[in-house]
PDB file of N, CA and C in Angstrom:
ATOM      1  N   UNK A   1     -93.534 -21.359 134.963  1.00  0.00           N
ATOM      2  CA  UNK A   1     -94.206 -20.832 133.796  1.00  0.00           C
ATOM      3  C   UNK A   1     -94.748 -21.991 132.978  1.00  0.00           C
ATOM      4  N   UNK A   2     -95.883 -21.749 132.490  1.00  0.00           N
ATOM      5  CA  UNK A   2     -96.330 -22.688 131.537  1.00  0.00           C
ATOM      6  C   UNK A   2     -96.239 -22.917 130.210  1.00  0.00           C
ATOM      7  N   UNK A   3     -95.684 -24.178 129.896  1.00  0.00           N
ATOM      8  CA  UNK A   3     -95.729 -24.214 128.415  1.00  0.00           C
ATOM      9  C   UNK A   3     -96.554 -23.263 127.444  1.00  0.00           C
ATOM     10  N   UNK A   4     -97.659 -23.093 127.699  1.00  0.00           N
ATOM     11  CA  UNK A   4     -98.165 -21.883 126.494  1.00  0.00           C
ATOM     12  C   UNK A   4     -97.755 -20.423 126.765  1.00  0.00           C
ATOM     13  N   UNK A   5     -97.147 -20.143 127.981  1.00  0.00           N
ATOM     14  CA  UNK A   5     -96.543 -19.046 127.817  1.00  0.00           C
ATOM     15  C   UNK A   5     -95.310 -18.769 127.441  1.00  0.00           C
ATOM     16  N   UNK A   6     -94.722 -20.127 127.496  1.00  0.00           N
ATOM     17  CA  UNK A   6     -93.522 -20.160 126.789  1.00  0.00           C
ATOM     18  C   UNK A   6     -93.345 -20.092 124.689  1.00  0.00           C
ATOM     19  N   UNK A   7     -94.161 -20.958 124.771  1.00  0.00           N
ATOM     20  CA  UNK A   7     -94.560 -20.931 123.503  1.00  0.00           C
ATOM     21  C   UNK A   7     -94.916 -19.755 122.731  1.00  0.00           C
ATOM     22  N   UNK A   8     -95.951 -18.770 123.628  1.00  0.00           N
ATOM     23  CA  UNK A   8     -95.896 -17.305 122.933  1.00  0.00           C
ATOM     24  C   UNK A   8     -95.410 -16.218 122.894  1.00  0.00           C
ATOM     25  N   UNK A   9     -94.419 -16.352 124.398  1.00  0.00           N
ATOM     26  CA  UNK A   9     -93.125 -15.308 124.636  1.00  0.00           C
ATOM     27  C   UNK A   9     -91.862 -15.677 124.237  1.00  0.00           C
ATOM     28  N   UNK A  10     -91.613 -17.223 124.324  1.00  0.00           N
ATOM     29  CA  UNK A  10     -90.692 -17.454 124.058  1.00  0.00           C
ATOM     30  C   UNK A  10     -89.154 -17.319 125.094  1.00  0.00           C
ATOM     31  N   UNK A  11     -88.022 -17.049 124.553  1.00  0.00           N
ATOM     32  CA  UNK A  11     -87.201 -17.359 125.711  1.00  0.00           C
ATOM     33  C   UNK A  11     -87.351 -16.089 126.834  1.00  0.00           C
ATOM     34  N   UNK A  12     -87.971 -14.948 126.498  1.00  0.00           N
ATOM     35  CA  UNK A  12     -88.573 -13.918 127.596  1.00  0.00           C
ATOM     36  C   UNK A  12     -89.052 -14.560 128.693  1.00  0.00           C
ATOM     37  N   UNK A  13     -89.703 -15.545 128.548  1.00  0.00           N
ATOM     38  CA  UNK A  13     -90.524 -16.004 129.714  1.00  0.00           C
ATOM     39  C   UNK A  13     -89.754 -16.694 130.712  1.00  0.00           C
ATOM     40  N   UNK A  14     -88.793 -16.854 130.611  1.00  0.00           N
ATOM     41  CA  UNK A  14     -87.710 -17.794 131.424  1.00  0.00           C
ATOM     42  C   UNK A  14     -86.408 -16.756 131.310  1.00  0.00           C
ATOM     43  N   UNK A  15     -86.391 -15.417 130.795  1.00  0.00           N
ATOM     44  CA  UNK A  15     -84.573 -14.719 130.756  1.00  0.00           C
ATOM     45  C   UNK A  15     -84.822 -13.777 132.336  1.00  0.00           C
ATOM     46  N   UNK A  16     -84.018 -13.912 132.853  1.00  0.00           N
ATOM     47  CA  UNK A  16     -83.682 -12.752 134.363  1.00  0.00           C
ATOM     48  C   UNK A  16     -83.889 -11.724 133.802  1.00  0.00           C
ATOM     49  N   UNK A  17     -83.443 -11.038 132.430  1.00  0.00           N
ATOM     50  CA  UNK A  17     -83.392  -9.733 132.511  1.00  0.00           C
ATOM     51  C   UNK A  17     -85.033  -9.209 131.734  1.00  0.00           C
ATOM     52  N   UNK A  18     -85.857 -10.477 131.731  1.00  0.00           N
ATOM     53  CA  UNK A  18     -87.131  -9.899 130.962  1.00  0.00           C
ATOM     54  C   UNK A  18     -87.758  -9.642 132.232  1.00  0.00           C
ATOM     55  N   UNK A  19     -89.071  -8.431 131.903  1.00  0.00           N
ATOM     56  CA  UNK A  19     -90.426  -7.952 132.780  1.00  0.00           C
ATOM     57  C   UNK A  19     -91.234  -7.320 132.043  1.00  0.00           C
ATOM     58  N   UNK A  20     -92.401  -8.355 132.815  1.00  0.00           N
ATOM     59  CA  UNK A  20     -93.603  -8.050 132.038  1.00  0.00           C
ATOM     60  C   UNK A  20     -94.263  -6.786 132.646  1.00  0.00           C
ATOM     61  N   UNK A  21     -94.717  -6.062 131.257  1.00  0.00           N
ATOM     62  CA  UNK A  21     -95.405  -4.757 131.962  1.00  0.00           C
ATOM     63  C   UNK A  21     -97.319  -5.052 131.697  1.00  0.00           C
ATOM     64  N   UNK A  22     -97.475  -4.468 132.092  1.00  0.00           N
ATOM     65  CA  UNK A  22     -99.117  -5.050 132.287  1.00  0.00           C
ATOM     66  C   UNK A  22     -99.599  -3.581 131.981  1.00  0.00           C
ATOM     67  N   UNK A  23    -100.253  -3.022 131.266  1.00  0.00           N
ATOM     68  CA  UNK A  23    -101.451  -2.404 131.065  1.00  0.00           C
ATOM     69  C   UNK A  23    -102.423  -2.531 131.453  1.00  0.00           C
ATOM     70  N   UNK A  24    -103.646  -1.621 131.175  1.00  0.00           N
ATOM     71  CA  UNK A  24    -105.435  -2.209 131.307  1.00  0.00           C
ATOM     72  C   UNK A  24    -105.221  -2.638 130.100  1.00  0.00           C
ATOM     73  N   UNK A  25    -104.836  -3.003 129.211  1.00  0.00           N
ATOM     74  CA  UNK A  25    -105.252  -3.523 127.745  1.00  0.00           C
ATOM     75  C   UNK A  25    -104.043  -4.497 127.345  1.00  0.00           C
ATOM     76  N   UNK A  26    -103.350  -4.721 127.794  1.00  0.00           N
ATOM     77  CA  UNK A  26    -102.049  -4.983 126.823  1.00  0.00           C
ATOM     78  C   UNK A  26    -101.036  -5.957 128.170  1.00  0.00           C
ATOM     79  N   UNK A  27    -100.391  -6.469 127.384  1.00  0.00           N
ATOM     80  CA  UNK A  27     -98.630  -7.282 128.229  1.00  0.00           C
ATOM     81  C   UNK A  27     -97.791  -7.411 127.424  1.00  0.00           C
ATOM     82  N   UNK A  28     -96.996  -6.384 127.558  1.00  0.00           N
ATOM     83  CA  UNK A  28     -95.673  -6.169 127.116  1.00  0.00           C
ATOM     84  C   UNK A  28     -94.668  -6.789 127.437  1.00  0.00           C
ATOM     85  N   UNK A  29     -93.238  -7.453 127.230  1.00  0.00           N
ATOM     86  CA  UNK A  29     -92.278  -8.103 127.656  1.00  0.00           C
ATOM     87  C   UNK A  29     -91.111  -6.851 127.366  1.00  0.00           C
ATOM     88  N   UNK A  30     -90.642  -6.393 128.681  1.00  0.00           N
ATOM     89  CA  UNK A  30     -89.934  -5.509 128.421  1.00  0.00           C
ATOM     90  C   UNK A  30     -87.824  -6.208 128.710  1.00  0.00           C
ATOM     91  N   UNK A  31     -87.020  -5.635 128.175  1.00  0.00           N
ATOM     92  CA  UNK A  31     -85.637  -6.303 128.324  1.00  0.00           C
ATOM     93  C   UNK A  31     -85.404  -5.423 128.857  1.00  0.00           C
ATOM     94  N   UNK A  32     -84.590  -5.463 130.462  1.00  0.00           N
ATOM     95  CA  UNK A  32     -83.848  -4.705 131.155  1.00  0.00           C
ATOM     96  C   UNK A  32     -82.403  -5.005 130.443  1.00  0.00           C
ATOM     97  N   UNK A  33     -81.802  -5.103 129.689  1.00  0.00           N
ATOM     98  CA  UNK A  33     -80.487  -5.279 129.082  1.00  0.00           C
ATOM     99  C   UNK A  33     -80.429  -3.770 128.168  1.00  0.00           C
ATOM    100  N   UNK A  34     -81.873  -3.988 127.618  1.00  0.00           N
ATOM    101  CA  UNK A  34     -81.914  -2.201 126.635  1.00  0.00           C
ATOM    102  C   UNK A  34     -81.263  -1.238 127.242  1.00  0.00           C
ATOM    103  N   UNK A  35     -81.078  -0.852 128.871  1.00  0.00           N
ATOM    104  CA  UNK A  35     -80.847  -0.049 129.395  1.00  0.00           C
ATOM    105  C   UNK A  35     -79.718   0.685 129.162  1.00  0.00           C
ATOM    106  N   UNK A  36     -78.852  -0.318 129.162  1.00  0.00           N
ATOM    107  CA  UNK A  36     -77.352  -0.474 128.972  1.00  0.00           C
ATOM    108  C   UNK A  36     -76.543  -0.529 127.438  1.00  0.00           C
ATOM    109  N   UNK A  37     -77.348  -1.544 126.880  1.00  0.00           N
ATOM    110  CA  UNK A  37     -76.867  -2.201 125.612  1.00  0.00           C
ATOM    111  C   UNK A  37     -78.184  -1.816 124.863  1.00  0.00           C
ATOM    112  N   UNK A  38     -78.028  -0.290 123.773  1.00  0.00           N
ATOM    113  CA  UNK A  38     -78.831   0.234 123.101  1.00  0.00           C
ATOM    114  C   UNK A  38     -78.937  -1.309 121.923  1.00  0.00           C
ATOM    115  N   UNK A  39     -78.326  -2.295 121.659  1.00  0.00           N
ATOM    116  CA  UNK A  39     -78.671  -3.302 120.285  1.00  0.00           C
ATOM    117  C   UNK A  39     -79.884  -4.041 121.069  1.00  0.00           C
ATOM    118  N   UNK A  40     -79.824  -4.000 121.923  1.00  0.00           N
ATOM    119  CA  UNK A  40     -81.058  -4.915 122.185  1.00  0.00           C
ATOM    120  C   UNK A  40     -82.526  -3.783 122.487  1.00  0.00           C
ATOM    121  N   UNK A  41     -83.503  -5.160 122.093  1.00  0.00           N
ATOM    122  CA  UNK A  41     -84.733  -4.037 121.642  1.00  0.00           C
ATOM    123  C   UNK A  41     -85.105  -4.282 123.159  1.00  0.00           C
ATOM    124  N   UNK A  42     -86.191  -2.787 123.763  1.00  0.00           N
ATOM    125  CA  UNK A  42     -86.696  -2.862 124.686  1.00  0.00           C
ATOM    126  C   UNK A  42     -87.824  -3.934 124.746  1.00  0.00           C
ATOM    127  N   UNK A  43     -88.616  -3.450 123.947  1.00  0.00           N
ATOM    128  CA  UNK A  43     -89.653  -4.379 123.602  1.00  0.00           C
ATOM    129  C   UNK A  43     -89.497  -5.014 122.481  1.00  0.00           C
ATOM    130  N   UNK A  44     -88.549  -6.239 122.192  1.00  0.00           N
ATOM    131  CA  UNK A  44     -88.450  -7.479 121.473  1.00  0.00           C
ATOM    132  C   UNK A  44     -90.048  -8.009 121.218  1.00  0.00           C
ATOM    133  N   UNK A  45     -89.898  -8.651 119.867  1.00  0.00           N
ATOM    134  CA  UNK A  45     -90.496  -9.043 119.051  1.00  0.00           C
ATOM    135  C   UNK A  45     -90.657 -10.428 119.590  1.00  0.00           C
ATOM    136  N   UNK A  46     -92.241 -10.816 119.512  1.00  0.00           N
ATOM    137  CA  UNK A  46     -92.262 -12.630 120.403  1.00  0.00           C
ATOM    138  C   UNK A  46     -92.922 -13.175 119.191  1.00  0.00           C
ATOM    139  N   UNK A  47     -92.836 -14.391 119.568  1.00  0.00           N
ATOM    140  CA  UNK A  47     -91.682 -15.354 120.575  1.00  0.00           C
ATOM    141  C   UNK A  47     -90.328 -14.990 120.407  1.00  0.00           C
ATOM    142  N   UNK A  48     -89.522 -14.792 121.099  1.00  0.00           N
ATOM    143  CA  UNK A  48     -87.885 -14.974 121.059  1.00  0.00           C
ATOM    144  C   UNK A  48     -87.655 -16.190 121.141  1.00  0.00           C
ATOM    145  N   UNK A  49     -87.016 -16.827 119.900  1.00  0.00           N
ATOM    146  CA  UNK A  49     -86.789 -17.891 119.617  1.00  0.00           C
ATOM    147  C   UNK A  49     -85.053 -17.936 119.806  1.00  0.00           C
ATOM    148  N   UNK A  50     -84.589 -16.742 120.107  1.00  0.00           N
ATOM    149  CA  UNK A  50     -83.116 -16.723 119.892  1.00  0.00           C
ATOM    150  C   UNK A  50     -82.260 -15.137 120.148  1.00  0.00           C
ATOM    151  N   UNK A  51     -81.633 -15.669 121.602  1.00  0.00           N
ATOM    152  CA  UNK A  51     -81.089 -14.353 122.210  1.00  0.00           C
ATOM    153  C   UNK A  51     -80.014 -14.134 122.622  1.00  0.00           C
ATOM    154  N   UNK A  52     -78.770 -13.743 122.285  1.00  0.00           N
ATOM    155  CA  UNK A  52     -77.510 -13.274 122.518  1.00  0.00           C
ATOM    156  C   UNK A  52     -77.449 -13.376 124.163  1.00  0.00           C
ATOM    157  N   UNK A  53     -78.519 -12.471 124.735  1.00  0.00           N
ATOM    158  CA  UNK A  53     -78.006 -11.984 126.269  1.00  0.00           C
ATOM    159  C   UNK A  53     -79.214 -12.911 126.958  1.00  0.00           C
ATOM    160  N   UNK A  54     -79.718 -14.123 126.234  1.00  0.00           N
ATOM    161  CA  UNK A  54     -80.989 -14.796 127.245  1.00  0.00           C
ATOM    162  C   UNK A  54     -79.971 -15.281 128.908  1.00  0.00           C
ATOM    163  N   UNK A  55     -80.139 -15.270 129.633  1.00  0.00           N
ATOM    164  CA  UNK A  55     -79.757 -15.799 130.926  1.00  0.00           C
ATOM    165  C   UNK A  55     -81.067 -16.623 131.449  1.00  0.00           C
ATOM    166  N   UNK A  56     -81.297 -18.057 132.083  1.00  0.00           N
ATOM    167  CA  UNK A  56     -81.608 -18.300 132.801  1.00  0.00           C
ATOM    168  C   UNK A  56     -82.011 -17.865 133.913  1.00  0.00           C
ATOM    169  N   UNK A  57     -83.383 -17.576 134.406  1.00  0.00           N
ATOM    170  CA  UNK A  57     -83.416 -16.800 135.354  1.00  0.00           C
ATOM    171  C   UNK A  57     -83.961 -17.914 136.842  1.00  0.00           C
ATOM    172  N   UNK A  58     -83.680 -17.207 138.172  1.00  0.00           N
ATOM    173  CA  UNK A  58     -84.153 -18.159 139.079  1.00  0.00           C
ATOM    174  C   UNK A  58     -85.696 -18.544 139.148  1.00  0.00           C
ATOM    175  N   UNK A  59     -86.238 -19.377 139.957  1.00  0.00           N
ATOM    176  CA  UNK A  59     -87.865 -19.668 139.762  1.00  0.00           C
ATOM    177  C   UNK A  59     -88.017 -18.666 140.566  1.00  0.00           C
ATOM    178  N   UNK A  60     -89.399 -18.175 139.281  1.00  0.00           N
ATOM    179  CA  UNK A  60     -89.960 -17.009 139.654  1.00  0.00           C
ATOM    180  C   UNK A  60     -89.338 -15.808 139.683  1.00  0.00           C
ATOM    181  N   UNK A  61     -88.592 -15.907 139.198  1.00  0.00           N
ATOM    182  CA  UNK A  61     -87.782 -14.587 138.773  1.00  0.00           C
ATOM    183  C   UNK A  61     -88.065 -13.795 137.585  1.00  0.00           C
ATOM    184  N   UNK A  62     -88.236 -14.110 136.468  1.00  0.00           N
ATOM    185  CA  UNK A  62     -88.506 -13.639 135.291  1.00  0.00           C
ATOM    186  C   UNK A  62     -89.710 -13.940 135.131  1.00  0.00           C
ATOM    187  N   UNK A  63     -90.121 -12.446 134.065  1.00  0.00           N
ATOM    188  CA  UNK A  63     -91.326 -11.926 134.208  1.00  0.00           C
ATOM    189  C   UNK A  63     -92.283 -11.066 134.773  1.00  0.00           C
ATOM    190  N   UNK A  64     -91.217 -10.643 135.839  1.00  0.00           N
ATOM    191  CA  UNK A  64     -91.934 -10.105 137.401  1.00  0.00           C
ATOM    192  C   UNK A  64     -93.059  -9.019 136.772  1.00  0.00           C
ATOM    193  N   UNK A  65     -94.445  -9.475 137.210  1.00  0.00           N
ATOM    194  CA  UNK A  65     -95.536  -7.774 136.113  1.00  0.00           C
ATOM    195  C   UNK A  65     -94.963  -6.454 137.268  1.00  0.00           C
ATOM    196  N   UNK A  66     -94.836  -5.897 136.025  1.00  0.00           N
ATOM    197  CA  UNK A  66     -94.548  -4.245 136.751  1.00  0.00           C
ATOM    198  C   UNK A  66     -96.174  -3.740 135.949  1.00  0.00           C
ATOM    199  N   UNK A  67     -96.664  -3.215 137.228  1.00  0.00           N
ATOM    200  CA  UNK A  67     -98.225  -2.337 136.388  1.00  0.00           C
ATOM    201  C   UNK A  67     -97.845  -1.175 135.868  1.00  0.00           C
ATOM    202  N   UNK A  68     -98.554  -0.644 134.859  1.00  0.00           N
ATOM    203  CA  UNK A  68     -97.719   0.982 134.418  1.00  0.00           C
ATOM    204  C   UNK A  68     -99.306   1.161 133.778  1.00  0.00           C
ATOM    205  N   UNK A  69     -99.332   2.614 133.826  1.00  0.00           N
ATOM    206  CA  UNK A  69    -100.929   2.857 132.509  1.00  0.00           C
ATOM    207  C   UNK A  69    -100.521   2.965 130.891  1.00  0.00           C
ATOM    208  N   UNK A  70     -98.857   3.171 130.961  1.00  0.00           N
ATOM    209  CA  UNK A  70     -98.511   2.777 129.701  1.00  0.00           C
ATOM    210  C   UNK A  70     -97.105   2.548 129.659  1.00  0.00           C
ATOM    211  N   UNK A  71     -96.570   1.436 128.594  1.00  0.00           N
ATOM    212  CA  UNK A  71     -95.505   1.259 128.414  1.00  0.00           C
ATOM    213  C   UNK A  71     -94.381   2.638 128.386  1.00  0.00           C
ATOM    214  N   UNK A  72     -92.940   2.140 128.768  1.00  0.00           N
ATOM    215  CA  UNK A  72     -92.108   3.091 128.598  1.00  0.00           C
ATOM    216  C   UNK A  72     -92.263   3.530 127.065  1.00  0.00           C
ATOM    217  N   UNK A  73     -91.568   4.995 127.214  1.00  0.00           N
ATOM    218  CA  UNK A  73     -91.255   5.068 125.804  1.00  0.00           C
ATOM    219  C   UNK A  73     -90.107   4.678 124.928  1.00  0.00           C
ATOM    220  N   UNK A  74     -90.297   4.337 123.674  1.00  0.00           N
ATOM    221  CA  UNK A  74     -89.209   3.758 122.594  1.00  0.00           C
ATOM    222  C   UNK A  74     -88.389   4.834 122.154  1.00  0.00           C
ATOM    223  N   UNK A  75     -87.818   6.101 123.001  1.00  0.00           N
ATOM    224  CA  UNK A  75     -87.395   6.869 122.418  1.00  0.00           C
ATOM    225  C   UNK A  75     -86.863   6.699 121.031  1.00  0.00           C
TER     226      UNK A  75
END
């Protein structure tokens, strides 16, 4: 990942449990941790400068784009 994507996602861009969702319009950073653990936001606020559950993820692991025509919902 590149420094400016780090810079505007923040620690998303490097956590195992982040994925990016891709729209026609939009890229979302979604947290697979929400699933489980309702305190964490699905779609966190960027840059994440600071994360309880960030993990290190392997290269090329985090981030993976999932295409969707629209984000999940925030119930």
């Amino acid at each position: 990942m590149g420094s400016s994507l780090d810079a505007d996602v923040g620690l998303c861009a490097r956590c195992r449990h982040s994925r990016q969702v891709l729209t026609r319009s939009s890229r979302f950073w979604f947290c697979e941790r929400s699933r489980q653990d309702k305190s964490f936001d699905r779609y966190p606020r960027l840059p994440m400068l600071a994360c309880r559950g960030f993990e290190e993820s392997l290269p090329g692991g985090a981030g993976t784009p999932v295409d969707r025509d629209e984000p999940e919902s925030q119930e």
